[in-house]
Protein backbone atom coordinates (compact mmCIF):
# COMPACT_ATOMS: atom_id res chain seq x y z
CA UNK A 1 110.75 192.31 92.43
CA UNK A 2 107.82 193.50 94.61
CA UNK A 3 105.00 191.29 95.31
CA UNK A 4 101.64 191.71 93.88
CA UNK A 5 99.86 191.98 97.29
CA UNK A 6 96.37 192.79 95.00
CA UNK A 7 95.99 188.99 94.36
CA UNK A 8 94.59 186.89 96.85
CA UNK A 9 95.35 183.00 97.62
CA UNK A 10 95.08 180.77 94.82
CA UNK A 11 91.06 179.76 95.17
CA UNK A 12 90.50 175.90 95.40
CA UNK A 13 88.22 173.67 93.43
CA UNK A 14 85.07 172.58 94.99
CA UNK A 15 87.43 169.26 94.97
CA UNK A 16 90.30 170.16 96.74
CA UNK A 17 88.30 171.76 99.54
CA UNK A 18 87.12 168.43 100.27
CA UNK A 19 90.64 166.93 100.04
CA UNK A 20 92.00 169.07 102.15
CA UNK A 21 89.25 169.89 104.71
CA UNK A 22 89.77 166.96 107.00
CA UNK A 23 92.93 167.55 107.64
CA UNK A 24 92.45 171.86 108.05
CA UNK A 25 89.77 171.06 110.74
CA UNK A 26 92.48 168.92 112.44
CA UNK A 27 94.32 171.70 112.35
CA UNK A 28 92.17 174.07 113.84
CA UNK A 29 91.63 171.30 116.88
CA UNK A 30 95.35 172.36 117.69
CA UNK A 31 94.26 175.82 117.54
CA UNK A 32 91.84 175.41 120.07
CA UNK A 33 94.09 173.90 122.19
CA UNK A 34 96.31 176.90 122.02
CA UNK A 35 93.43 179.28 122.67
CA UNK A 36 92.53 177.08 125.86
CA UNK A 37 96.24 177.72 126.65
CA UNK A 38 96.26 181.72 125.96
CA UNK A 39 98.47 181.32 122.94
CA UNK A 40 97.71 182.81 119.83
CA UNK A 41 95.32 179.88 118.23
CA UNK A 42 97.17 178.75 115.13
CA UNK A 43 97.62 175.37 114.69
CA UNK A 44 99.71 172.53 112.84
CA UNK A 45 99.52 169.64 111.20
CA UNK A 46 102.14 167.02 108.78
CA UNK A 47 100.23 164.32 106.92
CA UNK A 48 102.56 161.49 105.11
CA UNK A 49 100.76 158.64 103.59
CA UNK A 50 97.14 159.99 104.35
CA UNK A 51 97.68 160.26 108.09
CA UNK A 52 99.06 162.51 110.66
CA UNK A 53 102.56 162.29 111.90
CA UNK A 54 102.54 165.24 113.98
CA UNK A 55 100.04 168.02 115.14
CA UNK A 56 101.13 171.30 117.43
CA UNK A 57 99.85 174.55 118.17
CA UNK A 58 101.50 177.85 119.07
CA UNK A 59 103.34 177.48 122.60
CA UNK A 60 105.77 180.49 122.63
CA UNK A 61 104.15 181.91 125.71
CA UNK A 62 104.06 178.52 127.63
CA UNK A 63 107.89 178.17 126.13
CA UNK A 64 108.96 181.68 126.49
CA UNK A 65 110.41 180.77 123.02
CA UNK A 66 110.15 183.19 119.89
CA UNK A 67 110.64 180.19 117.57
CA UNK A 68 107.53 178.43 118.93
CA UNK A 69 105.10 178.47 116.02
CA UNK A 70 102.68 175.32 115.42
CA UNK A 71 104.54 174.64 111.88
CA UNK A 72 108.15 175.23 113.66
CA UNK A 73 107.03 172.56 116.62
CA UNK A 74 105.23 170.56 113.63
CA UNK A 75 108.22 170.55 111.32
CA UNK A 76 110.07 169.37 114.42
CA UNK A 77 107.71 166.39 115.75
CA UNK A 78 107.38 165.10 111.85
CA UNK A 79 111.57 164.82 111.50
CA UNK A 80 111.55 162.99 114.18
CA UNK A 81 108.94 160.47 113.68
CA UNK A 82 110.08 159.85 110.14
CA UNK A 83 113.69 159.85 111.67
CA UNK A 84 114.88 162.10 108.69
CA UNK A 85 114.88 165.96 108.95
CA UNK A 86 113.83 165.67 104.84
CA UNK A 87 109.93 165.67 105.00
CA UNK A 88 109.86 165.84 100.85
CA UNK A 89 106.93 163.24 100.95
CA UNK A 90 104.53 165.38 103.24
CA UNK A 91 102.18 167.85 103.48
CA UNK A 92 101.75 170.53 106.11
CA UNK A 93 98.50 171.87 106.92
CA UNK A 94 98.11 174.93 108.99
CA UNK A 95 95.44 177.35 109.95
CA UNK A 96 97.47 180.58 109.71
CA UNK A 97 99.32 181.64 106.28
CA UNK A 98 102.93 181.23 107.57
CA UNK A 99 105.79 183.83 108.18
CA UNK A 100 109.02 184.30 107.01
CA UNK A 101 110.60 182.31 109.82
CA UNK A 102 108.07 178.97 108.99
CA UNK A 103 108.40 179.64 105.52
CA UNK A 104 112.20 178.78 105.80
CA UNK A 105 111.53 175.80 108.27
CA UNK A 106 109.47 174.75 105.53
CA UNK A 107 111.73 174.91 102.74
CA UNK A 108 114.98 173.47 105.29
CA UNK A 109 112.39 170.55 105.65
CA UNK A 110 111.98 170.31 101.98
CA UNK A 111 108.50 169.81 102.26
CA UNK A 112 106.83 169.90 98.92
CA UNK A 113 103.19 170.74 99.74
CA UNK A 114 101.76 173.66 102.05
CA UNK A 115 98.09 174.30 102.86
CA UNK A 116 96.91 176.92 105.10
CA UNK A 117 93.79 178.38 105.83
CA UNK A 118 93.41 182.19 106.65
CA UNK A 119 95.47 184.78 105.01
CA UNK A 120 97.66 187.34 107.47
CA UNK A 121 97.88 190.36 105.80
CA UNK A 122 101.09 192.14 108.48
CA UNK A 123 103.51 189.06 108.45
CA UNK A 124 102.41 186.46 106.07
CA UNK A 125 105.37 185.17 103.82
CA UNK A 126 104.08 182.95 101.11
CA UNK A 127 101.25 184.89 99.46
CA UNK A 128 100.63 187.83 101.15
CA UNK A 129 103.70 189.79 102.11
CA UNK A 130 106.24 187.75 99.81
CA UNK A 131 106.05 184.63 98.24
CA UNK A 132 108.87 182.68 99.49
CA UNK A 133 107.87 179.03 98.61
CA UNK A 134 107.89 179.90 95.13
CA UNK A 135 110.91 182.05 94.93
CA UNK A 136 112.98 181.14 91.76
CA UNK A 137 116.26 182.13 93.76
CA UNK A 138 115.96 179.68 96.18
CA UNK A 139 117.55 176.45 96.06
CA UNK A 140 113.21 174.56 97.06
CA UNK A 141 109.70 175.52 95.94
CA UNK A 142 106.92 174.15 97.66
CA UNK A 143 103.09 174.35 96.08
CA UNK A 144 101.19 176.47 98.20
CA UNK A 145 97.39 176.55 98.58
CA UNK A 146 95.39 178.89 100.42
CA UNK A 147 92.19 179.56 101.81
CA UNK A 148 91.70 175.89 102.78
CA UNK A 149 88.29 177.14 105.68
CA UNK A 150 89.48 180.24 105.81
CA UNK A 151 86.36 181.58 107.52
CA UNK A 152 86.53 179.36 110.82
CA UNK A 153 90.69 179.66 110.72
CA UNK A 154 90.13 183.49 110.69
CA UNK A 155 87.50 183.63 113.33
CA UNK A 156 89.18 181.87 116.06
CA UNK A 157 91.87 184.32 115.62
CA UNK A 158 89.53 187.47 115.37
CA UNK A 159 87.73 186.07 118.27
CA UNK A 160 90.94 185.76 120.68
CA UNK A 161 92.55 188.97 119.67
CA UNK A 162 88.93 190.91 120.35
CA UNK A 163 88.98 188.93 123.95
CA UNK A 164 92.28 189.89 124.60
CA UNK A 165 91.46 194.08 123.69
CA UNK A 166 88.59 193.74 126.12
CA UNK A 167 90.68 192.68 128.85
CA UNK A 168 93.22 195.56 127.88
CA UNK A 169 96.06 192.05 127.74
CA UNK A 170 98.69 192.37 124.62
């Protein structure tokens, strides 16, 4: 079945912004960081318990590694300071809808709850392109919810990738 790529992200309650804003502005520290290292500026984070277990930011440049997305490296830091690859008790927040690659990650990690911020329209993979946290043939769902400061988690990204065209740099 086709997705219906004429809806947009579930909108939030006035409530839920606030519950979740904290933590997206974290994230978008991380992509900062990433900017200040010429990555693409998404960035990461996994909250368990009402803190932060682990925070990243895109590094596949500085890694020369395809797989380096801020929820892959996330995913990664959070298994291993739980010391359990299950993370079915956390949330991951991240600035950039994810792709088909994180979306896996994210249901291999079992995590239950996703929050992003901006949409991406060419290679998003849970409300966008396809919906793959909610896909009734998979063996996990996670809850998704989108446009968590979408405006700021947009405009970094619009902001590098019009640097970048100036300077005539992929």
């Amino acid at each position: 079945m086709e997705a219906d790529r004429s809806e947009p992200p579930q909108l939030l309650a006035p409530e839920l912004v606030v519950e979740h804003e904290p933590w997206m502005r974290r994230a978008l520290l991380e992509a900062e960081q990433a900017w200040r290292e010429d990555e693409v500026p998404v960035g990461a984070v996994v909250v368990y318990q009402q803190r932060i277990i682990a925070a990243s930011h895109n590094q596949r440049e500085s890694m020369n590694n395809p797989t380096a997305h801020a929820e892959i490296l996330a995913i990664a830091r959070a298994a291993s300071a739980r010391g359990d690859w299950r993370l079915d008790d956390c949330t991951l927040y991240v600035t950039l809808e994810p792709c088909a690659m994180c979306a896996g990650a994210i249901l291999q990690a079992r995590i239950p709850q996703v929050v992003y911020g901006a949409i991406d329209p060419k290679a998003g993979a849970v409300d966008s392109l396809f919906q793959l946290l909610n896909d009734s043939r998979l063996n996990h769902r996670a809850e998704v919810i989108g446009g968590v400061l979408a405006g700021p988690c947009g405009q970094i990204l619009t902001r590098f990738f019009q640097g970048k065209r100036r300077l005539g740099k992929k």
